[in-house]
Protein backbone atom coordinates (compact mmCIF):
# COMPACT_ATOMS: atom_id res chain seq x y z
CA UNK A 1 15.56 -15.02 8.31
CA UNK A 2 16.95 -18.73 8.66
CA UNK A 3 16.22 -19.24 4.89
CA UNK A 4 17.94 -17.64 2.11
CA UNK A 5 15.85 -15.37 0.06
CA UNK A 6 16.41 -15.51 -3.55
CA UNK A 7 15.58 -12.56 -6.04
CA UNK A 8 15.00 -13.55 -9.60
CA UNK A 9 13.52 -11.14 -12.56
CA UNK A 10 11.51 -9.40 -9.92
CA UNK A 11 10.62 -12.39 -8.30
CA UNK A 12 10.85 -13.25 -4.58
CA UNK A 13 11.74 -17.03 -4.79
CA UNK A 14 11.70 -18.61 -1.08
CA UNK A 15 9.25 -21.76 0.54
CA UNK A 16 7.03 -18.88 1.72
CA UNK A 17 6.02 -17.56 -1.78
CA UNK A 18 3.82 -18.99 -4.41
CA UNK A 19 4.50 -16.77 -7.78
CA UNK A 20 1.05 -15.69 -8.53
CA UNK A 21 2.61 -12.83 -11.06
CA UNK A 22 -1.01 -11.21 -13.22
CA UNK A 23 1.02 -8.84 -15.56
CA UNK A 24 -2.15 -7.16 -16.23
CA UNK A 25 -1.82 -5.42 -12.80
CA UNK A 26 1.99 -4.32 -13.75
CA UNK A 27 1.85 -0.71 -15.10
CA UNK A 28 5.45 -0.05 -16.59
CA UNK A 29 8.83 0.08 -14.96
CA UNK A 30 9.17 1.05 -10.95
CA UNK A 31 12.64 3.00 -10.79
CA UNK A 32 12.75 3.31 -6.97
CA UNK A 33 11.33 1.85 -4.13
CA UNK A 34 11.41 4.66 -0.59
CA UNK A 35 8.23 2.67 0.98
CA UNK A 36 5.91 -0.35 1.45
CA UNK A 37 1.97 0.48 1.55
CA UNK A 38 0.24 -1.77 3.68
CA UNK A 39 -3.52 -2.44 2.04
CA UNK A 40 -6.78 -4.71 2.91
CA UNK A 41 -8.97 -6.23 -0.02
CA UNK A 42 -12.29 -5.39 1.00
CA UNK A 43 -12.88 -9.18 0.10
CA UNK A 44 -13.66 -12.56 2.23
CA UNK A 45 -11.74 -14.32 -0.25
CA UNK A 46 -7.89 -14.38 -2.13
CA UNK A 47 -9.64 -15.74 -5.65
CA UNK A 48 -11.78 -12.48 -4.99
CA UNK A 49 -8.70 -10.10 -5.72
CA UNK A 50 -7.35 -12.57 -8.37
CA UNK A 51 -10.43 -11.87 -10.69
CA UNK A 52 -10.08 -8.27 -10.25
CA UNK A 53 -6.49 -8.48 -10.85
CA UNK A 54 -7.09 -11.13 -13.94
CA UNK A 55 -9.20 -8.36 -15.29
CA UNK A 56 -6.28 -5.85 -15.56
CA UNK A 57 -7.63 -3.88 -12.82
CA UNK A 58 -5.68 -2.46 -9.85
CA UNK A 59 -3.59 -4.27 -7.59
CA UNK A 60 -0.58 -4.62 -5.69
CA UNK A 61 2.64 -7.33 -5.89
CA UNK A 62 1.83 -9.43 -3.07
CA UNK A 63 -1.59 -10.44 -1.38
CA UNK A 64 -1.37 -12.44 2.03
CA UNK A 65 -4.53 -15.11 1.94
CA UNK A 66 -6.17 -15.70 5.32
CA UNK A 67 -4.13 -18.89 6.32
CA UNK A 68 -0.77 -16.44 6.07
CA UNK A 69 -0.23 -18.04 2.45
CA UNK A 70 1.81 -14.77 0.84
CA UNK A 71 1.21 -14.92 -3.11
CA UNK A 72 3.42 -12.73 -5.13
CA UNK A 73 1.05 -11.12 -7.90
CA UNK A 74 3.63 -8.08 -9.44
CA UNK A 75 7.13 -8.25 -9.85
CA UNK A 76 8.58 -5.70 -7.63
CA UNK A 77 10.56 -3.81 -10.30
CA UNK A 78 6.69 -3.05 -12.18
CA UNK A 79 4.39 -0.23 -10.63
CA UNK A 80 1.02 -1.10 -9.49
CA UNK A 81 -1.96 1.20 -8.74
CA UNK A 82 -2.39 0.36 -5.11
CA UNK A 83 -2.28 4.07 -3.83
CA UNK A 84 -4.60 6.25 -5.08
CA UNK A 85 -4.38 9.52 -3.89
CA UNK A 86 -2.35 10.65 -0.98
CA UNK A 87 -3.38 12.83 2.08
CA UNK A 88 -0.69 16.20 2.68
CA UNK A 89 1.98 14.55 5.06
CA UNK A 90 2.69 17.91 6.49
CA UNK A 91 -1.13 18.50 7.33
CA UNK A 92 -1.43 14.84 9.09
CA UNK A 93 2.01 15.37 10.89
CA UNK A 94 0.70 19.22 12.35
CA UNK A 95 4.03 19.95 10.60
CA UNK A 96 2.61 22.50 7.94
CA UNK A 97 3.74 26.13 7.90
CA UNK A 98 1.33 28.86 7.72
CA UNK A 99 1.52 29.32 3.94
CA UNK A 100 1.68 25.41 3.09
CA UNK A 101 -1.50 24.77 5.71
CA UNK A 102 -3.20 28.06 3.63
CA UNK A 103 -2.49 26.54 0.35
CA UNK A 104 -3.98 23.14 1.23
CA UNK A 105 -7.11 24.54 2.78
CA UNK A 106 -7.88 26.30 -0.41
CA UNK A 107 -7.28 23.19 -2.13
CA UNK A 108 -9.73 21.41 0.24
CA UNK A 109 -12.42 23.81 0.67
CA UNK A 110 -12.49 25.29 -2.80
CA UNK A 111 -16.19 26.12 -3.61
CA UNK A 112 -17.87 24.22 -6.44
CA UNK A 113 -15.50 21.39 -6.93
CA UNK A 114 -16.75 17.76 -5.96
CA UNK A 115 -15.07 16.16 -2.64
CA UNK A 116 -13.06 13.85 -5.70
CA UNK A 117 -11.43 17.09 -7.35
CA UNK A 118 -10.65 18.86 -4.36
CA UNK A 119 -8.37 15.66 -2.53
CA UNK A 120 -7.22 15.00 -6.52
CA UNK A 121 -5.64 18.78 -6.18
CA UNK A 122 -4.17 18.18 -2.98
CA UNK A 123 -2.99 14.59 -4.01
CA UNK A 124 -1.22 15.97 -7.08
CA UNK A 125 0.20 18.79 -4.98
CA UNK A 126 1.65 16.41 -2.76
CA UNK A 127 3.19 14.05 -5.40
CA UNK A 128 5.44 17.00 -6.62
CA UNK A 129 7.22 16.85 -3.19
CA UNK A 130 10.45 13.96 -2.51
CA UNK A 131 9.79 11.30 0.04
CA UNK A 132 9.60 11.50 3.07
CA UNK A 133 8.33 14.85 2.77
CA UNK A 134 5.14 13.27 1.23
CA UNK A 135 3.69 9.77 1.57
CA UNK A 136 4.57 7.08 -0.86
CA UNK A 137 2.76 6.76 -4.29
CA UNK A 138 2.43 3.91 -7.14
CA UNK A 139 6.25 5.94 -8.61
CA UNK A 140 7.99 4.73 -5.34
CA UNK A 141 6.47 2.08 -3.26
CA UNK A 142 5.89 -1.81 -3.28
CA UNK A 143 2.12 -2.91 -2.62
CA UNK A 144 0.83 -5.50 -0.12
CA UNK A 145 -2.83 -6.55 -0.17
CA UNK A 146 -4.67 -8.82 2.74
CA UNK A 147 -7.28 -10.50 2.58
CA UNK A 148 -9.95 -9.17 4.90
CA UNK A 149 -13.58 -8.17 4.07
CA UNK A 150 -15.02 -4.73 4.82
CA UNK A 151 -18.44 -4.28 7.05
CA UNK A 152 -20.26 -1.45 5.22
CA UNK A 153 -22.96 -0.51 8.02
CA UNK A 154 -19.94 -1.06 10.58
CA UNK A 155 -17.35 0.95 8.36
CA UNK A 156 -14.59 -1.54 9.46
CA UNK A 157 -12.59 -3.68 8.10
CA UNK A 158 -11.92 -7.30 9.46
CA UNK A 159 -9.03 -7.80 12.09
CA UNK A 160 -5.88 -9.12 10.25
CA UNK A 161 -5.40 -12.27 11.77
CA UNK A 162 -2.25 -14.08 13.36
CA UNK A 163 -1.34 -15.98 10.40
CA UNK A 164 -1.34 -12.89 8.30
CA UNK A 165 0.58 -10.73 10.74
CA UNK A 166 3.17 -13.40 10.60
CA UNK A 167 3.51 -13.80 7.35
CA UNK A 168 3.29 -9.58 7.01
CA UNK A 169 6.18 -9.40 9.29
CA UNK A 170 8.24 -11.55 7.58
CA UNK A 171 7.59 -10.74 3.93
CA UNK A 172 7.92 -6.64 5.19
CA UNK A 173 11.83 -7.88 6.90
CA UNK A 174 12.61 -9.30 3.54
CA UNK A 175 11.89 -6.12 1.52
CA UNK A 176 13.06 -4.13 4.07
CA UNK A 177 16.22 -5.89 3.43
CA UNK A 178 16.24 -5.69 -0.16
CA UNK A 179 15.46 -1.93 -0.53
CA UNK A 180 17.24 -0.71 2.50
CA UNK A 181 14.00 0.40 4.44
CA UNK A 182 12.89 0.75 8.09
CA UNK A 183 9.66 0.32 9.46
CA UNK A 184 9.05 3.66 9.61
CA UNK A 185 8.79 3.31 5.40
CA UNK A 186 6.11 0.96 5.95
CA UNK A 187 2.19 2.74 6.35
CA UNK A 188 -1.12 1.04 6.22
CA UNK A 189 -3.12 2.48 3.33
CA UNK A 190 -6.00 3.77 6.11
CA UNK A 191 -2.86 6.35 7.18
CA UNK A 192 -2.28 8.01 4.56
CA UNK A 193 -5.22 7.81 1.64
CA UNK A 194 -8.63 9.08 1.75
CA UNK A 195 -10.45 5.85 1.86
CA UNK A 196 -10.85 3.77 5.39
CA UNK A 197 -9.14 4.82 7.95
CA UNK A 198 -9.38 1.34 9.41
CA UNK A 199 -7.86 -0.61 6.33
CA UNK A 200 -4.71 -1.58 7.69
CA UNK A 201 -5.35 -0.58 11.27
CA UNK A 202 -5.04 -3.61 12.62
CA UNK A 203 -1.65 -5.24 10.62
CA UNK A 204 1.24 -5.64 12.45
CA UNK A 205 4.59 -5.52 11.09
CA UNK A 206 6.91 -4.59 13.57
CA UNK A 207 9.43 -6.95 15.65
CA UNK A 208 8.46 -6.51 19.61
């Protein structure tokens, strides 16, 4: 990073941000950060996610528009609800043992709960773990949306483009920096929640 990044009140203050902060989106303190949660809106267009977020609704801290332009919409030391809830690590790594895999599929199969309940239990069961024993939550990780529509009859969402990937890399090197993380902290949302598995699928963040 030739330029110097400057950190201010939660703020990322560098050439390649424009402070977009909505604090109806913030959510109370964020005491620690273990992870970055890669996300994308669902939306054609960056004013899209700023109504949503203008309405208090959820969000994340910063939202990459289609021409790379990052936006910083939370402070970083806020929570956001970006994550929802979280598939068992352990079950998704083949890493479970026999009583933890046991547990889960009673969570997961348990007769006459709705599809929500059931992956609520197993969310919430998950939670009570330490990262990286789990996947990161809203309590410990920093939120970056976007900008990429979703096909509903194709269940996919669009390709992340060059200019985004750029400007992902970078902006994930800088908080990698300031948290002490490696890419191996960083997940795209389709990874590790129980929405699309292709939201995220196609963001690169990683240095060749």
């Amino acid at each position: 990073m030739a330029d110097e990044v400057v950190w201010s009140s939660g703020k990322l203050v560098h050439k390649n941000v424009t402070d977009k902060v909505v604090s109806g989106i913030e959510k109370g303190t964020l005491k620690e950060v273990h992870a970055i949660v890669v996300h994308q809106t669902g939306a054609a267009t960056a004013g899209s996610s700023f109504s949503s977020y203008n309405a208090g609704n959820n969000g994340a801290h910063f939202l990459i528009d289609k021409d790379g332009t990052i936006y910083q919409t939370a402070r970083i030391d806020q929570k956001c609800w970006h994550v929802g809830n979280i598939r068992s690590r352990c079950q998704e790594m083949k890493t479970c043992t026999p009583d933890e895999l046991k547990e889960l599929n009673a969570l997961l199969f348990k007769k006459g709960e709705s599809y929500s309940a059931r992956i609520r239990n197993v969310s919430q069961r998950e939670t009570a773990k330490s990262y990286p024993e789990r996947y990161p939550t809203n309590e410990d990780s920093i939120g970056i949306e976007i900008v990429g529509a979703f096909d509903a009859k194709a269940q996919k969402y669009d390709s992340v483009n060059k200019e985004q990937n750029n400007s992902l890399s970078w902006l994930v090197e800088v908080l990698e920096a300031k948290f002490s993380l490696a890419d191996d902290d960083v997940y795209a949302h389709g990874k590790i929640g129980y929405k699309q598995p292709s939201e995220g699928s196609s963001a690169e963040w990683k240095k060749p």
